[in-house]
N, C-alpha and C. Protein backbone atom coordinates (compact mmCIF):
# COMPACT_ATOMS: atom_id res chain seq x y z
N UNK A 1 -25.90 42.82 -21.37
CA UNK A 1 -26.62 43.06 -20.14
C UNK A 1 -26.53 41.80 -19.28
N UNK A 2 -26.01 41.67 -17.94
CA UNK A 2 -26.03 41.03 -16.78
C UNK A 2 -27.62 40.48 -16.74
N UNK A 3 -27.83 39.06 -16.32
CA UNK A 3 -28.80 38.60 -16.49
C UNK A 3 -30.02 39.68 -15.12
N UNK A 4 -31.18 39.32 -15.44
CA UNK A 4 -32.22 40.18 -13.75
C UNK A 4 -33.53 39.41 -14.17
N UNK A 5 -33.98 39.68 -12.62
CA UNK A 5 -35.18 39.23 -12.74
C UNK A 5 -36.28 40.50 -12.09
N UNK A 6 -37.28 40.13 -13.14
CA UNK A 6 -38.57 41.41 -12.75
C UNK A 6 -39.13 40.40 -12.14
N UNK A 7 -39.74 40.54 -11.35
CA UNK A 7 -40.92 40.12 -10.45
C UNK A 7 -41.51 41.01 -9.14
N UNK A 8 -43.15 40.60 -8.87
CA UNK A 8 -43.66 41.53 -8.48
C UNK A 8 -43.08 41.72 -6.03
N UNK A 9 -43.46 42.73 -6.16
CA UNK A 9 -42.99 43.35 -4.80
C UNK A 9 -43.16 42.42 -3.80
N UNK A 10 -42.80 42.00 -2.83
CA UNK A 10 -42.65 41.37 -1.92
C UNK A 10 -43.04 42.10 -0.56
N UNK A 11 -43.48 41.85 0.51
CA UNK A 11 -43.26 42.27 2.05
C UNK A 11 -42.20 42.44 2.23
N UNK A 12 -41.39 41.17 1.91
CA UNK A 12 -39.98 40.81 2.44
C UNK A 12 -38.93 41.89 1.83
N UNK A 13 -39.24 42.66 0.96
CA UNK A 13 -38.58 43.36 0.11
C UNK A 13 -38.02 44.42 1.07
N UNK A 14 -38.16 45.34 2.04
CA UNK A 14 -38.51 46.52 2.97
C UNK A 14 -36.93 46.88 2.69
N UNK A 15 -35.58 45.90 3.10
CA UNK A 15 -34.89 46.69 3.41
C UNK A 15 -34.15 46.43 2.21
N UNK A 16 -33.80 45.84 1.30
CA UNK A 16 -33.50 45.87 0.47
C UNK A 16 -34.18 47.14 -0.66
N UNK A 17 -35.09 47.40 -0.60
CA UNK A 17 -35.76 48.49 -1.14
C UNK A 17 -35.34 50.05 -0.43
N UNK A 18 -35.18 49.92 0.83
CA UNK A 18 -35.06 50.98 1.21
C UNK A 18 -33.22 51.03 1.08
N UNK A 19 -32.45 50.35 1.02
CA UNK A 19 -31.38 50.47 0.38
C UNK A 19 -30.70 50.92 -1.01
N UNK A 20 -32.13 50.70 -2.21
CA UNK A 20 -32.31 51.24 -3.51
C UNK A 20 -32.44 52.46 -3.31
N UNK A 21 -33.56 53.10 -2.55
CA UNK A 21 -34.12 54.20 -2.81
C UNK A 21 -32.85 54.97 -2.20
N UNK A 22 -32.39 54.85 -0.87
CA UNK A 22 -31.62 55.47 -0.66
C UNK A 22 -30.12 56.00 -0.91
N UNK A 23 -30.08 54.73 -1.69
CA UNK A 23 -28.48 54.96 -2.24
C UNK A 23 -28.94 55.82 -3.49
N UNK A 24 -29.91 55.52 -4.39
CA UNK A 24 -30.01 56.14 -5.86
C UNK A 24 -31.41 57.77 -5.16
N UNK A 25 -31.70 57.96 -4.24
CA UNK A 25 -32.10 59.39 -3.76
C UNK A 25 -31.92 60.28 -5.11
N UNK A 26 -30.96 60.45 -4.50
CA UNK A 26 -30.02 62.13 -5.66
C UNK A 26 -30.81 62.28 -6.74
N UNK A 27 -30.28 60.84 -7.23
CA UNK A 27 -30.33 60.57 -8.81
C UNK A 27 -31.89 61.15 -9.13
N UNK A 28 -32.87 60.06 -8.51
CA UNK A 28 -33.99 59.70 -9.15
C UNK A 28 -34.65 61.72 -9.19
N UNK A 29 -34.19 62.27 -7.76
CA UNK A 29 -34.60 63.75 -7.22
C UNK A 29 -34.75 64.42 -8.86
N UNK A 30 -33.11 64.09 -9.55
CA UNK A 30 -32.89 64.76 -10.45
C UNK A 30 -33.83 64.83 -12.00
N UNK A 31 -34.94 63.64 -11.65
CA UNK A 31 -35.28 63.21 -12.86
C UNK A 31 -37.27 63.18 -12.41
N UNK A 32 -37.37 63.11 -10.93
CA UNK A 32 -38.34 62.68 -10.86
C UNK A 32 -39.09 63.34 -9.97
N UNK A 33 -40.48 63.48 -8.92
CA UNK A 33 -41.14 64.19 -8.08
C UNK A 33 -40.30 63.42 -6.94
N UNK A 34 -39.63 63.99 -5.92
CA UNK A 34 -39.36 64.19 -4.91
C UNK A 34 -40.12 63.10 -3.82
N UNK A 35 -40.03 62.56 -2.66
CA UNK A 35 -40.45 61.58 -2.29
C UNK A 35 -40.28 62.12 -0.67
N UNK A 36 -41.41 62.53 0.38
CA UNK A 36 -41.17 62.67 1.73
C UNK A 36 -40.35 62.27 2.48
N UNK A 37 -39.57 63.05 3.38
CA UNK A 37 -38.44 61.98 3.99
C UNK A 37 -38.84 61.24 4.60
N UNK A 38 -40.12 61.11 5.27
CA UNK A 38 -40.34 60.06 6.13
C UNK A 38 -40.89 58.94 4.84
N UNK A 39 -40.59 58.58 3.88
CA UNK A 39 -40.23 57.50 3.49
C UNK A 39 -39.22 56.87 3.98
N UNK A 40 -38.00 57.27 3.75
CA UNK A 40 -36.87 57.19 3.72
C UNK A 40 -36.34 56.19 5.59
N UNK A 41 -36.93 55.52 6.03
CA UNK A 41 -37.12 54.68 7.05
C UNK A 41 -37.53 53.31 6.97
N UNK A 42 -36.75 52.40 8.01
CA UNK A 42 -37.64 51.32 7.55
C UNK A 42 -39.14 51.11 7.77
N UNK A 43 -39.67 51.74 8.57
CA UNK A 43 -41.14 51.75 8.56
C UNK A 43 -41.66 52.79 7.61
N UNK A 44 -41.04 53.72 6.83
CA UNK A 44 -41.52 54.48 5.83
C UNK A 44 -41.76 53.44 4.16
N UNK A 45 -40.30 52.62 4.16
CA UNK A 45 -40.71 51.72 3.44
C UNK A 45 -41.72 50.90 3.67
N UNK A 46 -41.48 50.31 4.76
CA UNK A 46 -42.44 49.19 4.99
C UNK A 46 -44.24 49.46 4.65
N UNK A 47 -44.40 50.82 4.98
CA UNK A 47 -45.62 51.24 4.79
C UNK A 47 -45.88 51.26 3.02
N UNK A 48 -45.07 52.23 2.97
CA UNK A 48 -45.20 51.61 1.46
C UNK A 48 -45.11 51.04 0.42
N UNK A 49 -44.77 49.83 1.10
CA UNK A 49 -44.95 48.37 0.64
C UNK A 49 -46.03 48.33 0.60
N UNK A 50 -46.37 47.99 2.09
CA UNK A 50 -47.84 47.51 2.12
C UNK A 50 -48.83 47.82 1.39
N UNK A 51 -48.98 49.19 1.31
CA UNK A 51 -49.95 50.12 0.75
C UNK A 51 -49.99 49.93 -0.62
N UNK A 52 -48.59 49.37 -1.31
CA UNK A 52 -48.83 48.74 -2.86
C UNK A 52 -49.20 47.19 -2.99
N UNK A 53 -48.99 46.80 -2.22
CA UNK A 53 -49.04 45.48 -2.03
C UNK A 53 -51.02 45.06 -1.64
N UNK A 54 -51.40 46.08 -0.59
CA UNK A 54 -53.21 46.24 -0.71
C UNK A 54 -53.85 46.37 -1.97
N UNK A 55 -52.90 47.91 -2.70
CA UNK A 55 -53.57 47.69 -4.35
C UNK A 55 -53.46 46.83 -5.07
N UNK A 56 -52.21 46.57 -5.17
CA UNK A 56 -52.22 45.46 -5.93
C UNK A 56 -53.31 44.21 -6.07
N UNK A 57 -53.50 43.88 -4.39
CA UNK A 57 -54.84 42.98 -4.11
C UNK A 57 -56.13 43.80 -4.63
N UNK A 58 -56.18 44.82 -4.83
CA UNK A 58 -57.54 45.70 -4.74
C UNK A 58 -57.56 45.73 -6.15
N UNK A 59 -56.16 45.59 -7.42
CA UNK A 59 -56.60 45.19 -8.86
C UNK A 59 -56.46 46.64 -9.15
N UNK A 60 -56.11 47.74 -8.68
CA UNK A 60 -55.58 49.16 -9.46
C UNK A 60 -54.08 49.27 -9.31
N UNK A 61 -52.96 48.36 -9.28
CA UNK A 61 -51.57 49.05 -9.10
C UNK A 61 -50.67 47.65 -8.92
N UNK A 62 -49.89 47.14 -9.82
CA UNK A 62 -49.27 45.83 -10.03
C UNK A 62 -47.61 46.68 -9.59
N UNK A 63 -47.29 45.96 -8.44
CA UNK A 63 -45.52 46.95 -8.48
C UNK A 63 -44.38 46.14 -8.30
N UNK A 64 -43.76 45.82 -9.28
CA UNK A 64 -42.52 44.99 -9.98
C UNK A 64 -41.21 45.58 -9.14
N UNK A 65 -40.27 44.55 -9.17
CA UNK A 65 -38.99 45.11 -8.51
C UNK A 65 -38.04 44.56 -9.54
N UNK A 66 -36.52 44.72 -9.90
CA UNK A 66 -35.78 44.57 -10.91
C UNK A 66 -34.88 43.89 -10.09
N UNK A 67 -33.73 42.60 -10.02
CA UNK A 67 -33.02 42.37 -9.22
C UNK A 67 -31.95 42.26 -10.46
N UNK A 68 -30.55 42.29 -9.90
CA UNK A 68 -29.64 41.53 -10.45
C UNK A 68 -29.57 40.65 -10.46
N UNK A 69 -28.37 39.62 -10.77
CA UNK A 69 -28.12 38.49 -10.46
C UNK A 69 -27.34 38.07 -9.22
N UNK A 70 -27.18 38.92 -8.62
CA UNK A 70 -27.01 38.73 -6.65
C UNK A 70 -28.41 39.12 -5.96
N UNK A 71 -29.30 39.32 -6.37
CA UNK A 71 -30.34 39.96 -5.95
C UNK A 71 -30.50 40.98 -5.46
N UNK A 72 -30.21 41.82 -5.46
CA UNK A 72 -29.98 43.36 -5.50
C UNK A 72 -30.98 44.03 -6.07
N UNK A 73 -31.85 44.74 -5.50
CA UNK A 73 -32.66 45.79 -6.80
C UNK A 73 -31.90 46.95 -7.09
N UNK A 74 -32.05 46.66 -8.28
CA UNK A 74 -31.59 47.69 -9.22
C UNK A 74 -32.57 48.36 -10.13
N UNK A 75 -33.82 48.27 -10.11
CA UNK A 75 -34.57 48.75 -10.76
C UNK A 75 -36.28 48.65 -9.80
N UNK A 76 -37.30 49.24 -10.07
CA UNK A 76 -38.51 49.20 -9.86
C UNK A 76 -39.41 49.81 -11.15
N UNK A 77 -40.36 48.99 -11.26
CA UNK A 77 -41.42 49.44 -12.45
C UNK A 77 -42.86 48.80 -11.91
N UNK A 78 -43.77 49.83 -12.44
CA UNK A 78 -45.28 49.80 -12.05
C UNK A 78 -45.93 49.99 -12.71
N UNK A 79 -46.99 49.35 -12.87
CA UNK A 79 -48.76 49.51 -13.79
C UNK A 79 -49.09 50.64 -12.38
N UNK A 80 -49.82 51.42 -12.74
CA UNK A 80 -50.65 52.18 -11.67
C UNK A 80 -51.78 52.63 -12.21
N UNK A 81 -52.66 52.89 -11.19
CA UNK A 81 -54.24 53.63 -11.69
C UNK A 81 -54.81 52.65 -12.61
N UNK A 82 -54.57 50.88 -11.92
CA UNK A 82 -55.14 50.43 -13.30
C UNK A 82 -56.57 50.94 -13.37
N UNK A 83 -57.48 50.90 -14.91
CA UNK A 83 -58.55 50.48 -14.87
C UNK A 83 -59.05 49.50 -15.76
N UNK A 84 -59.85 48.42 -14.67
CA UNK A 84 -59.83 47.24 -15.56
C UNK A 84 -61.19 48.23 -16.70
N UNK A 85 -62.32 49.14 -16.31
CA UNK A 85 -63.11 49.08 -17.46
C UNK A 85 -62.88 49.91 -18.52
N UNK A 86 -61.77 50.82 -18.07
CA UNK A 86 -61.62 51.16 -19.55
C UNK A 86 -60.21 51.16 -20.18
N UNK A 87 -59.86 50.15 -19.48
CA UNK A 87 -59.08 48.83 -20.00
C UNK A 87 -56.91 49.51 -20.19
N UNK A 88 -57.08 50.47 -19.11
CA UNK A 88 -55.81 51.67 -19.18
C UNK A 88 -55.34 51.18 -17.81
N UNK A 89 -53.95 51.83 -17.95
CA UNK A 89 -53.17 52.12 -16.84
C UNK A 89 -51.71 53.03 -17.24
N UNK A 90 -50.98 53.22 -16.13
CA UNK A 90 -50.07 54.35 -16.13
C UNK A 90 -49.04 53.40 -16.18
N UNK A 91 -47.61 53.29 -16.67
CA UNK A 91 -46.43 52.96 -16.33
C UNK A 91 -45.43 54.27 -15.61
N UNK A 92 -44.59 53.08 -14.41
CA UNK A 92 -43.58 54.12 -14.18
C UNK A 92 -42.72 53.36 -13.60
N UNK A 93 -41.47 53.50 -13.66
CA UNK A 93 -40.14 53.22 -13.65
C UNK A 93 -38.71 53.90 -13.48
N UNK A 94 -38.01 53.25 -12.02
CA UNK A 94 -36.76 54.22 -11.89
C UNK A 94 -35.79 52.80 -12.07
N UNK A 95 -34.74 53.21 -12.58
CA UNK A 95 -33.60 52.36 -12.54
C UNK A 95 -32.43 53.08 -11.99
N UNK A 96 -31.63 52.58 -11.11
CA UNK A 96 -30.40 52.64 -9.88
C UNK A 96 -29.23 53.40 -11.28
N UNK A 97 -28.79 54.54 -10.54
CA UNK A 97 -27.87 55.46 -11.04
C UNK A 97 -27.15 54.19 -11.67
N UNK A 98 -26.17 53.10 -10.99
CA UNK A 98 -25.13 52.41 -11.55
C UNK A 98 -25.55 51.69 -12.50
N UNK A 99 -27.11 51.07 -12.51
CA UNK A 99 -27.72 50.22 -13.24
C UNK A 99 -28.04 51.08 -15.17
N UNK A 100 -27.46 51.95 -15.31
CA UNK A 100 -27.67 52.90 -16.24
C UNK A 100 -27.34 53.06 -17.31
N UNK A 101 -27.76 52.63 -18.58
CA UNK A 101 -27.18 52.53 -19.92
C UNK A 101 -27.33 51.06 -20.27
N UNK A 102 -27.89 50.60 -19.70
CA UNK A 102 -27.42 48.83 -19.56
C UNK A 102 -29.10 48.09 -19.79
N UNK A 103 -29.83 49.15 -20.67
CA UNK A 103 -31.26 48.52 -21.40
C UNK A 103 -31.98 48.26 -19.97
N UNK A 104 -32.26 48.14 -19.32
CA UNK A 104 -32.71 47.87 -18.09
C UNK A 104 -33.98 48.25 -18.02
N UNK A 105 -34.16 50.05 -18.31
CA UNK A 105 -35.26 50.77 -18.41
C UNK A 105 -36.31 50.14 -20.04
N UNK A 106 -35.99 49.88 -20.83
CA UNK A 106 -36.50 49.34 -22.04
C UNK A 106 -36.87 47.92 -21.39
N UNK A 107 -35.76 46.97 -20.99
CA UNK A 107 -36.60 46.05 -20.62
C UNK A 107 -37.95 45.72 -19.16
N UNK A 108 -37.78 46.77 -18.70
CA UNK A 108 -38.55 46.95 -17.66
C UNK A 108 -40.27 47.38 -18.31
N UNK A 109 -39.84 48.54 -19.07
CA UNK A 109 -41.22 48.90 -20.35
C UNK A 109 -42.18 47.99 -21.01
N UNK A 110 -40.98 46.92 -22.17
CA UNK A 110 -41.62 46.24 -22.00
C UNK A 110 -42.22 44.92 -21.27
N UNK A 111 -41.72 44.61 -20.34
CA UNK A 111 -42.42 43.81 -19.42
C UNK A 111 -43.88 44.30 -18.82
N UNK A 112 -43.79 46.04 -18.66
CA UNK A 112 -45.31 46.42 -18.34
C UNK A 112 -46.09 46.22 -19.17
N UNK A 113 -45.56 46.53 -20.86
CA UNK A 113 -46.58 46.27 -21.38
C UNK A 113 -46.98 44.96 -21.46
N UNK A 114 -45.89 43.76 -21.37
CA UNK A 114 -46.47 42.51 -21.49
C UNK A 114 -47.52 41.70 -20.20
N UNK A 115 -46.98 42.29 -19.34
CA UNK A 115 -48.23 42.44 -17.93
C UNK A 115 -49.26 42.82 -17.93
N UNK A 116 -49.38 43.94 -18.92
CA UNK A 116 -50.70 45.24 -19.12
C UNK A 116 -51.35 44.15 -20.11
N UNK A 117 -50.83 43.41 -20.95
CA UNK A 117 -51.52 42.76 -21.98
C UNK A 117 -52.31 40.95 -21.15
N UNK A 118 -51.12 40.43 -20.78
CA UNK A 118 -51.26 39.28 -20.41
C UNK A 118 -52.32 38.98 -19.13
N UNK A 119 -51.64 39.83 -18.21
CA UNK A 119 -52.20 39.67 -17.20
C UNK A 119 -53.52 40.35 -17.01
N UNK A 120 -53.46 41.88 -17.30
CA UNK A 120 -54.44 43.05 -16.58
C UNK A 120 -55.46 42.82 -17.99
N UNK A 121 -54.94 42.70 -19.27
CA UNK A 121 -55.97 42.68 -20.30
C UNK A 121 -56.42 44.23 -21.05
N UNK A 122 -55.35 45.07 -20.74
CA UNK A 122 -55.48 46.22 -21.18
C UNK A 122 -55.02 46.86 -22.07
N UNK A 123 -55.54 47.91 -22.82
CA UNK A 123 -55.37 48.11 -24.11
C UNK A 123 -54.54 49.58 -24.38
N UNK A 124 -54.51 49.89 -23.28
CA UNK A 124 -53.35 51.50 -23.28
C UNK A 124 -53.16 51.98 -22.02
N UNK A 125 -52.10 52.58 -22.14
CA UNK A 125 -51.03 52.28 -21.55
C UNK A 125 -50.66 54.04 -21.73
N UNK A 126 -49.99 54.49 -20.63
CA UNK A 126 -49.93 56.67 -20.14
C UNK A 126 -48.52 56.54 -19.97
N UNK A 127 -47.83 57.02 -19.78
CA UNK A 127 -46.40 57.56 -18.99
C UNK A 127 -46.21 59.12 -19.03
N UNK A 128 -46.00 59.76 -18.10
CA UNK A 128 -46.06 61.18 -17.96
C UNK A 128 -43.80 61.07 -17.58
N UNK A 129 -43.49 62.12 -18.40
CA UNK A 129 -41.81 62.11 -18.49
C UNK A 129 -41.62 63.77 -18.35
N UNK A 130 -40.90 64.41 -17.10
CA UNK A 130 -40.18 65.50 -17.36
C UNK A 130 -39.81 66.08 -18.99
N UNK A 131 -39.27 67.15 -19.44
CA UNK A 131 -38.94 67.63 -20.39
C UNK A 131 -37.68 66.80 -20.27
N UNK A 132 -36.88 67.11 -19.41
CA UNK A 132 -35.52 67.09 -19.06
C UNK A 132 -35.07 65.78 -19.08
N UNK A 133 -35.90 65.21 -18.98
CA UNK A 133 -35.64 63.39 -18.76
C UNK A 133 -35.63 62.75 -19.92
N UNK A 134 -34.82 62.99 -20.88
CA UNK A 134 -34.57 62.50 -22.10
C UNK A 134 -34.50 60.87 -22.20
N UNK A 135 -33.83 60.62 -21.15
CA UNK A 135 -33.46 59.17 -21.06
C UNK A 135 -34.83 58.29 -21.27
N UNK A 136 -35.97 59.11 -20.43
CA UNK A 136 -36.98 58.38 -20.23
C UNK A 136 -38.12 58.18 -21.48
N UNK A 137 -37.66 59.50 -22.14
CA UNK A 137 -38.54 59.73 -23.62
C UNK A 137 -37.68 58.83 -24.38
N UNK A 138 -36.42 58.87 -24.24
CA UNK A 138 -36.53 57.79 -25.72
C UNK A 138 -36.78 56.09 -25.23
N UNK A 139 -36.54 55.48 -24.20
CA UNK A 139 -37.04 54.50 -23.54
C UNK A 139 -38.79 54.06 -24.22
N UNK A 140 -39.52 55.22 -23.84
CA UNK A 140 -40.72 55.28 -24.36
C UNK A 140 -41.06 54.84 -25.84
N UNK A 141 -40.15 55.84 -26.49
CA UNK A 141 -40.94 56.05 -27.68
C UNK A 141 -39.90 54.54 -28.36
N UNK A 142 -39.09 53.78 -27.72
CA UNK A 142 -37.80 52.91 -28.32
C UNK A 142 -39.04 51.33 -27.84
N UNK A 143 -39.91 51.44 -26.74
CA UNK A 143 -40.98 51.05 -26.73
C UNK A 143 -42.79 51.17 -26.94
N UNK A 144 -42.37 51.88 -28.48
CA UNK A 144 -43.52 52.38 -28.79
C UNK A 144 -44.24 53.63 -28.38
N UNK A 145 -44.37 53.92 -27.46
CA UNK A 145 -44.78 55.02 -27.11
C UNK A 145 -45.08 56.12 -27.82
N UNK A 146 -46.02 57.15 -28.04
CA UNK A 146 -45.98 58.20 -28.41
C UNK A 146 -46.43 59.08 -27.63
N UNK A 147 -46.03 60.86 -28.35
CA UNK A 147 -46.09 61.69 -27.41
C UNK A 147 -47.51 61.86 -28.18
N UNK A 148 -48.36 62.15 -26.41
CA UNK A 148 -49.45 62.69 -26.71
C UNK A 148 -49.91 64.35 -26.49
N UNK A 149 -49.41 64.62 -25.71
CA UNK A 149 -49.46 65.93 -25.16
C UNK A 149 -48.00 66.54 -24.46
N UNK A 150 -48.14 67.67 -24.64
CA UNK A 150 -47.08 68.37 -23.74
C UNK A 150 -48.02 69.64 -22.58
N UNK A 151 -47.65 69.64 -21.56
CA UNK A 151 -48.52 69.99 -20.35
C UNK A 151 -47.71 71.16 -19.63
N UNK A 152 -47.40 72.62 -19.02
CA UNK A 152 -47.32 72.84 -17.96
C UNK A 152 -47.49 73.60 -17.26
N UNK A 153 -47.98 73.41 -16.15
CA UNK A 153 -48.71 74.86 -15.11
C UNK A 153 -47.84 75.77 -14.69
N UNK A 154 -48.22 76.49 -14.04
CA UNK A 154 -47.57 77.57 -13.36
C UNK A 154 -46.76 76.81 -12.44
N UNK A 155 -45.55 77.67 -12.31
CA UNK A 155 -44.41 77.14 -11.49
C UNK A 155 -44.09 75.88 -11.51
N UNK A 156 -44.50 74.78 -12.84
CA UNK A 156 -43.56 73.25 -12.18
C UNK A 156 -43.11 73.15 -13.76
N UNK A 157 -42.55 72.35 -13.93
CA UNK A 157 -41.58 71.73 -14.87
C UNK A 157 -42.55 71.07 -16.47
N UNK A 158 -42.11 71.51 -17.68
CA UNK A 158 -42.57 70.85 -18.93
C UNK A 158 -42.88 69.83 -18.65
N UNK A 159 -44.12 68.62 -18.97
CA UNK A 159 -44.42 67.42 -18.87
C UNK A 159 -44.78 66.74 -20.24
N UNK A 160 -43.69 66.08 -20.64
CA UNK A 160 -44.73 64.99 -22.19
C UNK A 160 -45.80 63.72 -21.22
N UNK A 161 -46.51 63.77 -22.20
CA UNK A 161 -47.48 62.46 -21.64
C UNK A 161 -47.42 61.83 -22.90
N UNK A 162 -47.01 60.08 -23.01
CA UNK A 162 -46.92 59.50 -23.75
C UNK A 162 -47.73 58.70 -23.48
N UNK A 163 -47.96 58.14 -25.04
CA UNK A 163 -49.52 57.16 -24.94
C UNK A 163 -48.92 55.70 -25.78
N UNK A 164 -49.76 54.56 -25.08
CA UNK A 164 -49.21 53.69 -26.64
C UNK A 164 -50.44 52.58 -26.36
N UNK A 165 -50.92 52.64 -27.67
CA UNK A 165 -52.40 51.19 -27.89
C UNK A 165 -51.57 50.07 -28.18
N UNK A 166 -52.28 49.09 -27.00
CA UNK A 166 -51.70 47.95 -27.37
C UNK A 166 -53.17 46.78 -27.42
């Protein structure tokens, strides 16, 4: 694996981000909930930057970016919904179609959890994964994870929810 650096989201990030999302679109569509087009702008990014970048200050939602070694994102991963009192949060994570096979998603995992531990002080840790998204279940469970439930309503897609105490 090509060396990268995780570190957390930037302002400055906008178009470089909106260059991720848009080149890897398709991909993520194929694996993940769908994203408004009016994201897909630089003020669509920019907004939602910001808007992670407020939580983040507000202490419910830490949001990491993955670079290469040209600086390029190639990856994004997030704590979300923290709660500091009962000591949980959600992980989630897309890595760039090309960036793929290349551990990226495992090392991105565990970095949340080592964030979720170090930093936030929390003791478990959710990921909700399509049926279909195999890639993402064994990522999980290759970082501990277990399946806790399998979930699904009318008209949308099988959901595992994986759990892991740390």
């Amino acid at each position: 694996m090509e060396p990268v650096t995780i570190r957390t989201l930037q302002s400055t990030d906008a178009e470089a981000l909106l260059t991720f999302e848009v080149d890897n679109r398709e991909w993520f569509e194929r694996h993940i909930d769908a994203r408004g087009a009016d994201f897909y702008s630089a003020q669509g990014v920019t907004e939602h930057i910001a808007a992670y970048l407020a939580d983040h200050a507000a202490g419910i939602w830490h949001p990491f970016v993955i670079e290469d070694a040209d600086g390029q994102i190639v990856g994004r991963a997030n704590l979300k919904d923290i709660d500091t009192s009962a000591r949980s949060a959600e992980v989630g994570y897309r890595i760039a179609q090309s960036a793929g096979g290349q551990g990226l998603a495992t090392l991105a995992v565990k970095h949340l959890i080592q964030q979720a531990q170090l930093r936030w002080n929390l003791k478990q840790l959710v990921a909700n994964v399509y049926a279909e998204n195999i890639a993402s279940a064994k990522v999980l469970k290759r970082c501990g994870f277990l399946i806790e439930q399998v979930s699904r309503q009318a008209g949308t897609d099988q959901e595992y929810r994986f759990g892991l105490s740390i």
